[in-house]
PDB file of N, CA and C in Angstrom:
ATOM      1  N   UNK A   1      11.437 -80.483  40.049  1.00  0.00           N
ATOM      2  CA  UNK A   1      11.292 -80.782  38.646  1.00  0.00           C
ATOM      3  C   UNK A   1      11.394 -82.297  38.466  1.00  0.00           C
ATOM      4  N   UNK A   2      10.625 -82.832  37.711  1.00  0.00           N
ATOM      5  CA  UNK A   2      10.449 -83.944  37.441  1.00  0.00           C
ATOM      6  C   UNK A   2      11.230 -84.314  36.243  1.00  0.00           C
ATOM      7  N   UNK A   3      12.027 -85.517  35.937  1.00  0.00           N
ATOM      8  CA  UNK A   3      12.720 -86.301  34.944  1.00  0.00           C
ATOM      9  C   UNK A   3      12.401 -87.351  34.555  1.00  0.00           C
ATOM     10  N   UNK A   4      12.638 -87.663  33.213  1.00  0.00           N
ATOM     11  CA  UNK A   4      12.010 -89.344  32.495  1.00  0.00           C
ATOM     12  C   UNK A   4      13.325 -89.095  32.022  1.00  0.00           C
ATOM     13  N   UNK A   5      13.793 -90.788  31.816  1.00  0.00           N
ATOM     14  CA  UNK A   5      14.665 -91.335  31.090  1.00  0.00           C
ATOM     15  C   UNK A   5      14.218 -91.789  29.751  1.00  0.00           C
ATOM     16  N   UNK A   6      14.778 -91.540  28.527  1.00  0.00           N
ATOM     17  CA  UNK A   6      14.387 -91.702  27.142  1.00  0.00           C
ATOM     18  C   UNK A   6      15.489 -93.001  26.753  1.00  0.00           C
ATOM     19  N   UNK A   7      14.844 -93.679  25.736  1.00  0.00           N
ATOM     20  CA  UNK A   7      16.057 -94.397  25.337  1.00  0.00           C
ATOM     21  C   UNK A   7      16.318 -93.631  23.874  1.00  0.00           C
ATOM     22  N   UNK A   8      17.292 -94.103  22.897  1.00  0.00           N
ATOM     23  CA  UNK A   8      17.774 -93.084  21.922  1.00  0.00           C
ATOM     24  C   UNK A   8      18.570 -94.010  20.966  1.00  0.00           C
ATOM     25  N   UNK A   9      18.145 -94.190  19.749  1.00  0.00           N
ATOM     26  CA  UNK A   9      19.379 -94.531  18.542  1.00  0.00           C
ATOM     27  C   UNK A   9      20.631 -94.342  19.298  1.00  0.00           C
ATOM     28  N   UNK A  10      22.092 -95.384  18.795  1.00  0.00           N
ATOM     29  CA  UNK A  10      22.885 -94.298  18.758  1.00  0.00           C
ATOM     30  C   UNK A  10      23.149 -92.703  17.855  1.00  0.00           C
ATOM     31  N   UNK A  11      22.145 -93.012  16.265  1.00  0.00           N
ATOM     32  CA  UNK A  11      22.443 -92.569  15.581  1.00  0.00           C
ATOM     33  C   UNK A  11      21.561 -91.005  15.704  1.00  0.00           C
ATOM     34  N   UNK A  12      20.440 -91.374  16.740  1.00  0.00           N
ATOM     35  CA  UNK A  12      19.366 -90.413  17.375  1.00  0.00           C
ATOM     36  C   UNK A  12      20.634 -89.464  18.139  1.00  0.00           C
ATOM     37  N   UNK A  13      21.497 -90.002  18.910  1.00  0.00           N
ATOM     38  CA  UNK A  13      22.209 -89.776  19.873  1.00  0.00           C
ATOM     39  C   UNK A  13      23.208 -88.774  19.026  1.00  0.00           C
ATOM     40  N   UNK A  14      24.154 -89.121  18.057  1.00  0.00           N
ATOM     41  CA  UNK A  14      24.885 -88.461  17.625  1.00  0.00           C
ATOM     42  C   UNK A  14      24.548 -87.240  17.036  1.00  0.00           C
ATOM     43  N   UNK A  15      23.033 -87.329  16.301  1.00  0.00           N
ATOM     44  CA  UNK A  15      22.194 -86.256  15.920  1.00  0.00           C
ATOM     45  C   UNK A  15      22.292 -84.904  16.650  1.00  0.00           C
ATOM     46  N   UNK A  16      21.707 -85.734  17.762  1.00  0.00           N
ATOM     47  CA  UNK A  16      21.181 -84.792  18.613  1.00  0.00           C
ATOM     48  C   UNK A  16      22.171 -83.768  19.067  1.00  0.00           C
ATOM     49  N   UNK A  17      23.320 -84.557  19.763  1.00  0.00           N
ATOM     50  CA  UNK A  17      24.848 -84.233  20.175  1.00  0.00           C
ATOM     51  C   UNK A  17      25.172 -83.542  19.133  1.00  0.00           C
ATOM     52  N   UNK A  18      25.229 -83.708  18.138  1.00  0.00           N
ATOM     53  CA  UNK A  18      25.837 -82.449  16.980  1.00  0.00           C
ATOM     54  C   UNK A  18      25.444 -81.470  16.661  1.00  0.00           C
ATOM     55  N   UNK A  19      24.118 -81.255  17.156  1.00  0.00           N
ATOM     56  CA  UNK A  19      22.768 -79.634  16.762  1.00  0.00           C
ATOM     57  C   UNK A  19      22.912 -79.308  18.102  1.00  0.00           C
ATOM     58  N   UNK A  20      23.644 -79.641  19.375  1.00  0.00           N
ATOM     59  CA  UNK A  20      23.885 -79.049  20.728  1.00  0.00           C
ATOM     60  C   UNK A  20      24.398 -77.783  20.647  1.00  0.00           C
ATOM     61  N   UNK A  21      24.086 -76.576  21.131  1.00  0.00           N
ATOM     62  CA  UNK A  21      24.553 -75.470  21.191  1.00  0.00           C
ATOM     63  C   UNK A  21      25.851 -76.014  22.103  1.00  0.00           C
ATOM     64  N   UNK A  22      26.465 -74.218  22.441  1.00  0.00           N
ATOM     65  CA  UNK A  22      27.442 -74.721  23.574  1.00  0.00           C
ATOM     66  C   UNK A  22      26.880 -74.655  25.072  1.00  0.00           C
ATOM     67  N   UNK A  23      27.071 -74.991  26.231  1.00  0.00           N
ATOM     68  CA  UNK A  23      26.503 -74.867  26.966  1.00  0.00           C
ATOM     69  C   UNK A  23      25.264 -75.277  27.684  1.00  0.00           C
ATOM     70  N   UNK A  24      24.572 -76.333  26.415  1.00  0.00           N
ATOM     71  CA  UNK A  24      23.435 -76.559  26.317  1.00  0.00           C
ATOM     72  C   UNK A  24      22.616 -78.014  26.807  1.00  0.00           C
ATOM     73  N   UNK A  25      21.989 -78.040  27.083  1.00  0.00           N
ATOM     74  CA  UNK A  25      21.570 -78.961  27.832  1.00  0.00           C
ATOM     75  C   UNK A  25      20.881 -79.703  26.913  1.00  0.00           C
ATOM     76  N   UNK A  26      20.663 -81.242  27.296  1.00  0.00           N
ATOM     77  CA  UNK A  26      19.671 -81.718  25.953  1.00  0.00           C
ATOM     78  C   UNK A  26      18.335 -81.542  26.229  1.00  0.00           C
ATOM     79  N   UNK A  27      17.904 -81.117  27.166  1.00  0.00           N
ATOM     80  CA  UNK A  27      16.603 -80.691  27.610  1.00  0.00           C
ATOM     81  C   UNK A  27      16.325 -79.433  26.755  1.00  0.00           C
ATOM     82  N   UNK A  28      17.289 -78.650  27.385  1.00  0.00           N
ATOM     83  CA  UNK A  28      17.097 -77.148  26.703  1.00  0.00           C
ATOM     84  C   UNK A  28      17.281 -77.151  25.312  1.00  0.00           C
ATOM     85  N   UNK A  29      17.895 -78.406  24.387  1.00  0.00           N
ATOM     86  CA  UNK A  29      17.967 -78.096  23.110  1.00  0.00           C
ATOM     87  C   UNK A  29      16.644 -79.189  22.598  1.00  0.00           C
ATOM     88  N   UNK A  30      16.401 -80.047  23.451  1.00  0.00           N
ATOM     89  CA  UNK A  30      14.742 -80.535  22.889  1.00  0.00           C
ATOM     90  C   UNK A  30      14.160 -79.910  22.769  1.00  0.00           C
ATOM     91  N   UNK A  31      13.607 -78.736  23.964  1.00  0.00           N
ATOM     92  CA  UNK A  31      12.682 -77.591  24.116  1.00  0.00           C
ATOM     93  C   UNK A  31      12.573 -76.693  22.691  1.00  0.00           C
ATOM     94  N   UNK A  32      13.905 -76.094  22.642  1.00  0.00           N
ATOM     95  CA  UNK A  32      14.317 -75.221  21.530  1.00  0.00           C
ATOM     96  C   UNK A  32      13.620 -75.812  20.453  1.00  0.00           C
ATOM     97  N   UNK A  33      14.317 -77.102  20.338  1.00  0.00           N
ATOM     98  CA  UNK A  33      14.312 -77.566  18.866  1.00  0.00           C
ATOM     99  C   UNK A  33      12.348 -77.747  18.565  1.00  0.00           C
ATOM    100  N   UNK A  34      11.492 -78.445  19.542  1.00  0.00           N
ATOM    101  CA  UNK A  34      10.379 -78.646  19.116  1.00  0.00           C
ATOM    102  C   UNK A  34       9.711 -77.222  20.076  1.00  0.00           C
ATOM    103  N   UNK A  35       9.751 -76.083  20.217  1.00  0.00           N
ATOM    104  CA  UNK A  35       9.120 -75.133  19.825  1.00  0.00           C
ATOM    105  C   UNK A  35       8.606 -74.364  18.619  1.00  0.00           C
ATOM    106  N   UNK A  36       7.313 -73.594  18.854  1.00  0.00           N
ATOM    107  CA  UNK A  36       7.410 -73.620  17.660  1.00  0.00           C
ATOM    108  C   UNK A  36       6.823 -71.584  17.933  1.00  0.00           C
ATOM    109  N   UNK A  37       7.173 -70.891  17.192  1.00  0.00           N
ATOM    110  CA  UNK A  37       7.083 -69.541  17.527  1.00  0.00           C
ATOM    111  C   UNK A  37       5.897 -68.752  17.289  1.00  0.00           C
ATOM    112  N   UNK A  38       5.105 -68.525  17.939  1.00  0.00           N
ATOM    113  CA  UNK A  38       4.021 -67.544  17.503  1.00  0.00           C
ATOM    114  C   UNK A  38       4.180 -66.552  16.456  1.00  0.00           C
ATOM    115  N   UNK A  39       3.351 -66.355  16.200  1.00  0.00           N
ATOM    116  CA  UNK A  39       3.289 -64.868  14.648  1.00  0.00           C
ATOM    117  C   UNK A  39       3.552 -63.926  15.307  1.00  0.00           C
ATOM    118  N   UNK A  40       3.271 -63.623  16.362  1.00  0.00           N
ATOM    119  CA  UNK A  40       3.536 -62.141  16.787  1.00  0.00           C
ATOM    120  C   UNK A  40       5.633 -61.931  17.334  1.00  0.00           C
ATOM    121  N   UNK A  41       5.763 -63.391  16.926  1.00  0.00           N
ATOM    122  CA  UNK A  41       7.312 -63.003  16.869  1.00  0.00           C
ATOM    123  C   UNK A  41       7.891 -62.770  15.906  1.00  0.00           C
ATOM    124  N   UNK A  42       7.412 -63.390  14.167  1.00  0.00           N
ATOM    125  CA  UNK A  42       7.787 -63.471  12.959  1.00  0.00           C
ATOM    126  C   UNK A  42       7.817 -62.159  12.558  1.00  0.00           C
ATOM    127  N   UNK A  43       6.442 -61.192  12.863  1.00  0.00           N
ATOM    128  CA  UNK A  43       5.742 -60.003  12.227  1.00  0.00           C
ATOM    129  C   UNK A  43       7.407 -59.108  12.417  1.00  0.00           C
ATOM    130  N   UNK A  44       7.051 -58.415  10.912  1.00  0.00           N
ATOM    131  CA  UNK A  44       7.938 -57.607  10.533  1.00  0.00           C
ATOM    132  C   UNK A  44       9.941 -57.966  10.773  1.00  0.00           C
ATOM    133  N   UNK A  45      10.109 -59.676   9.983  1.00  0.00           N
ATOM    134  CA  UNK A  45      11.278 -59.932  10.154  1.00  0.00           C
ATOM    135  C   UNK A  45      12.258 -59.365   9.362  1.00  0.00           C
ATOM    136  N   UNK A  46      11.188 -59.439   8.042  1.00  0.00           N
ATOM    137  CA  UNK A  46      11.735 -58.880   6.883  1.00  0.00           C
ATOM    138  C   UNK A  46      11.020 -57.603   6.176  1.00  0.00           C
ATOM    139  N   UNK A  47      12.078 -56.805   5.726  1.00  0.00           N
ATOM    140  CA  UNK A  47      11.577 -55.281   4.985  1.00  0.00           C
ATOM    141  C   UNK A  47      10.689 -55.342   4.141  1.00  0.00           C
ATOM    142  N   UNK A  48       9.583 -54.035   3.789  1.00  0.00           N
ATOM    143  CA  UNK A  48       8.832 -54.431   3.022  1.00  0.00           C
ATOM    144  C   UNK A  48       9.414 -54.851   1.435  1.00  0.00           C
ATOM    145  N   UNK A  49      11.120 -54.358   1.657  1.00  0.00           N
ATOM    146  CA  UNK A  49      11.378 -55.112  -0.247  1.00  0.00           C
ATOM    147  C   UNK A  49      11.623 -56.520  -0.161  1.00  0.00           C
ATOM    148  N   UNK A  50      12.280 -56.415   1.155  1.00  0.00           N
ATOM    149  CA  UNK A  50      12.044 -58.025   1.049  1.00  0.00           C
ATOM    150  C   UNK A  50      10.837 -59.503   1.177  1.00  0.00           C
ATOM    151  N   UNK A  51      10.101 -58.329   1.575  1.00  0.00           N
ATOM    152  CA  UNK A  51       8.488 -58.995   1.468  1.00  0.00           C
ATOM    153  C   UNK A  51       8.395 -59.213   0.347  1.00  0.00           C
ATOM    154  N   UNK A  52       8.305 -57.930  -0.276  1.00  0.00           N
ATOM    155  CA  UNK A  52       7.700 -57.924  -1.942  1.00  0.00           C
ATOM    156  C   UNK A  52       8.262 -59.100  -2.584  1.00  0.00           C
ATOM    157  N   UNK A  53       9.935 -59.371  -2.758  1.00  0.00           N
ATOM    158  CA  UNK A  53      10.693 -60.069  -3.571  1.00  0.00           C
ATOM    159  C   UNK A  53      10.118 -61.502  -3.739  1.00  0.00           C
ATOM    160  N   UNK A  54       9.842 -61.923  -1.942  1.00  0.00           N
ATOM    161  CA  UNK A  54       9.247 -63.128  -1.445  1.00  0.00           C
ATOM    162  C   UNK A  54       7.972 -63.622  -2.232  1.00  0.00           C
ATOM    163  N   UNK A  55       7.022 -62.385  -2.019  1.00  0.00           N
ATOM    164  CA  UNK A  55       5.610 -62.518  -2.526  1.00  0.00           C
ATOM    165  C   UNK A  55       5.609 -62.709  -3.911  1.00  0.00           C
ATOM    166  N   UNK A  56       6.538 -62.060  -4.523  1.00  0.00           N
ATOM    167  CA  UNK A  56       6.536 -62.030  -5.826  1.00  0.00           C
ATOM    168  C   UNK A  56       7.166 -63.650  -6.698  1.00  0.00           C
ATOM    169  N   UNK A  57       8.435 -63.954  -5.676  1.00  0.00           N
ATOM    170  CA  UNK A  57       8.515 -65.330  -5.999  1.00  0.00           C
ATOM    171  C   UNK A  57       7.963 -66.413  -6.029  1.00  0.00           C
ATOM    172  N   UNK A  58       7.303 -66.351  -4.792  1.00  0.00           N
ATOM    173  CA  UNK A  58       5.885 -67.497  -4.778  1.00  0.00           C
ATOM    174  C   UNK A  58       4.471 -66.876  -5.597  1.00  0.00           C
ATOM    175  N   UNK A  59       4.659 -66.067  -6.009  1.00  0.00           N
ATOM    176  CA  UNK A  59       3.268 -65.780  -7.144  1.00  0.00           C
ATOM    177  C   UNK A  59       3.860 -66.583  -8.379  1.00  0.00           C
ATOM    178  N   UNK A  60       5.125 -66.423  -8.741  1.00  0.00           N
ATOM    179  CA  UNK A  60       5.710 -66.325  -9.981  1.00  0.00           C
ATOM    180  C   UNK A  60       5.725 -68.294  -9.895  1.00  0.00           C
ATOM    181  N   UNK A  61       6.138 -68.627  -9.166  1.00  0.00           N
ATOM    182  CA  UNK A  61       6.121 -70.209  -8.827  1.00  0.00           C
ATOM    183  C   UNK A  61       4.447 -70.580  -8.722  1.00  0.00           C
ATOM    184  N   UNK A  62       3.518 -70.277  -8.492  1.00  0.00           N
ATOM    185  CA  UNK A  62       1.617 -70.491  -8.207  1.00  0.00           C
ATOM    186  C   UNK A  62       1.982 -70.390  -9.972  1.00  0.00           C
ATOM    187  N   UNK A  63       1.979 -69.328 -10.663  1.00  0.00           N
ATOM    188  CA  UNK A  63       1.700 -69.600 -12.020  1.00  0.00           C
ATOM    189  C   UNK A  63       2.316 -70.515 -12.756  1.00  0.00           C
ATOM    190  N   UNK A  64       3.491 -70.978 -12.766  1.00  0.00           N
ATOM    191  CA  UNK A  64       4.310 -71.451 -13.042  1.00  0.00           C
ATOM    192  C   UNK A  64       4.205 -73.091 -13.087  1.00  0.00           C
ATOM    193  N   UNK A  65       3.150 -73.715 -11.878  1.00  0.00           N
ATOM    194  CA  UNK A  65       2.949 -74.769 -11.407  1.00  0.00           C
ATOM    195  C   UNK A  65       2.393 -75.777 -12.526  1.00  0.00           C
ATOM    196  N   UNK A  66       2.282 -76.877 -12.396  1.00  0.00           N
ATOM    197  CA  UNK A  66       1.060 -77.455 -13.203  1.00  0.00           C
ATOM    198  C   UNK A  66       0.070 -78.268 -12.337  1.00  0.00           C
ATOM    199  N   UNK A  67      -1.027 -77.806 -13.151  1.00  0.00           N
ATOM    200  CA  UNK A  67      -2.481 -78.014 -12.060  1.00  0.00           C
ATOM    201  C   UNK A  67      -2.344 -79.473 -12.632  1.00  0.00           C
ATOM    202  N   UNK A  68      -3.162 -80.704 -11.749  1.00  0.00           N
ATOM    203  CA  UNK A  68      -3.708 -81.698 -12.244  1.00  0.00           C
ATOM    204  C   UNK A  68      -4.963 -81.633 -12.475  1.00  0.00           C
ATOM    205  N   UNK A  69      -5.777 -82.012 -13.514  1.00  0.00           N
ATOM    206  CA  UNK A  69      -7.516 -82.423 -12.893  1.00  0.00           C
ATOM    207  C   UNK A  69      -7.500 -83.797 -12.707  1.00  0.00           C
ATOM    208  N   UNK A  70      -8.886 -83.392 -12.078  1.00  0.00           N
ATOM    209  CA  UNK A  70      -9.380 -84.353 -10.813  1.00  0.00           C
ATOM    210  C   UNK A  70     -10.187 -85.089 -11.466  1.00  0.00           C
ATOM    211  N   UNK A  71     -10.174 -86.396 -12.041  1.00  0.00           N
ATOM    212  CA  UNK A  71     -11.094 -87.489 -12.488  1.00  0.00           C
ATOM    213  C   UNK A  71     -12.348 -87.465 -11.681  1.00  0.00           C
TER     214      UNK A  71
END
């Protein structure tokens, strides 16, 4: 396995160090952190009432909005 040395804020540094799981490597919590999850992992996280509630809140927020027009 191959390694690069990064340089880092300290303030990058403390960041990072504080979102560390236990056990965790900063490799393994870079990885983690900038993955990003396919749909076929999301599908069916939440019940269909809790779908509905969701759908229904962001409909209720779409109407709710104010449109601009476009000069």
């Amino acid at each position: 396995m191959a390694f690069k040395t990064i340089s880092l804020s300290e303030k990058a540094y403390r960041r990072l160090k504080a979102a560390q799981r236990r056990r965790e490597s900063f490799s393994q919590q870079i990885i983690r952190i900038t993955s990003t999850r396919k749909i076929s992992e999301i599908v069916g996280i939440f019940s269909d009432a809790e779908a509905k509630t969701i759908r229904e809140g962001v409909e209720r927020v779409r109407k709710s909005a104010r449109v601009r027009k476009w000069r």
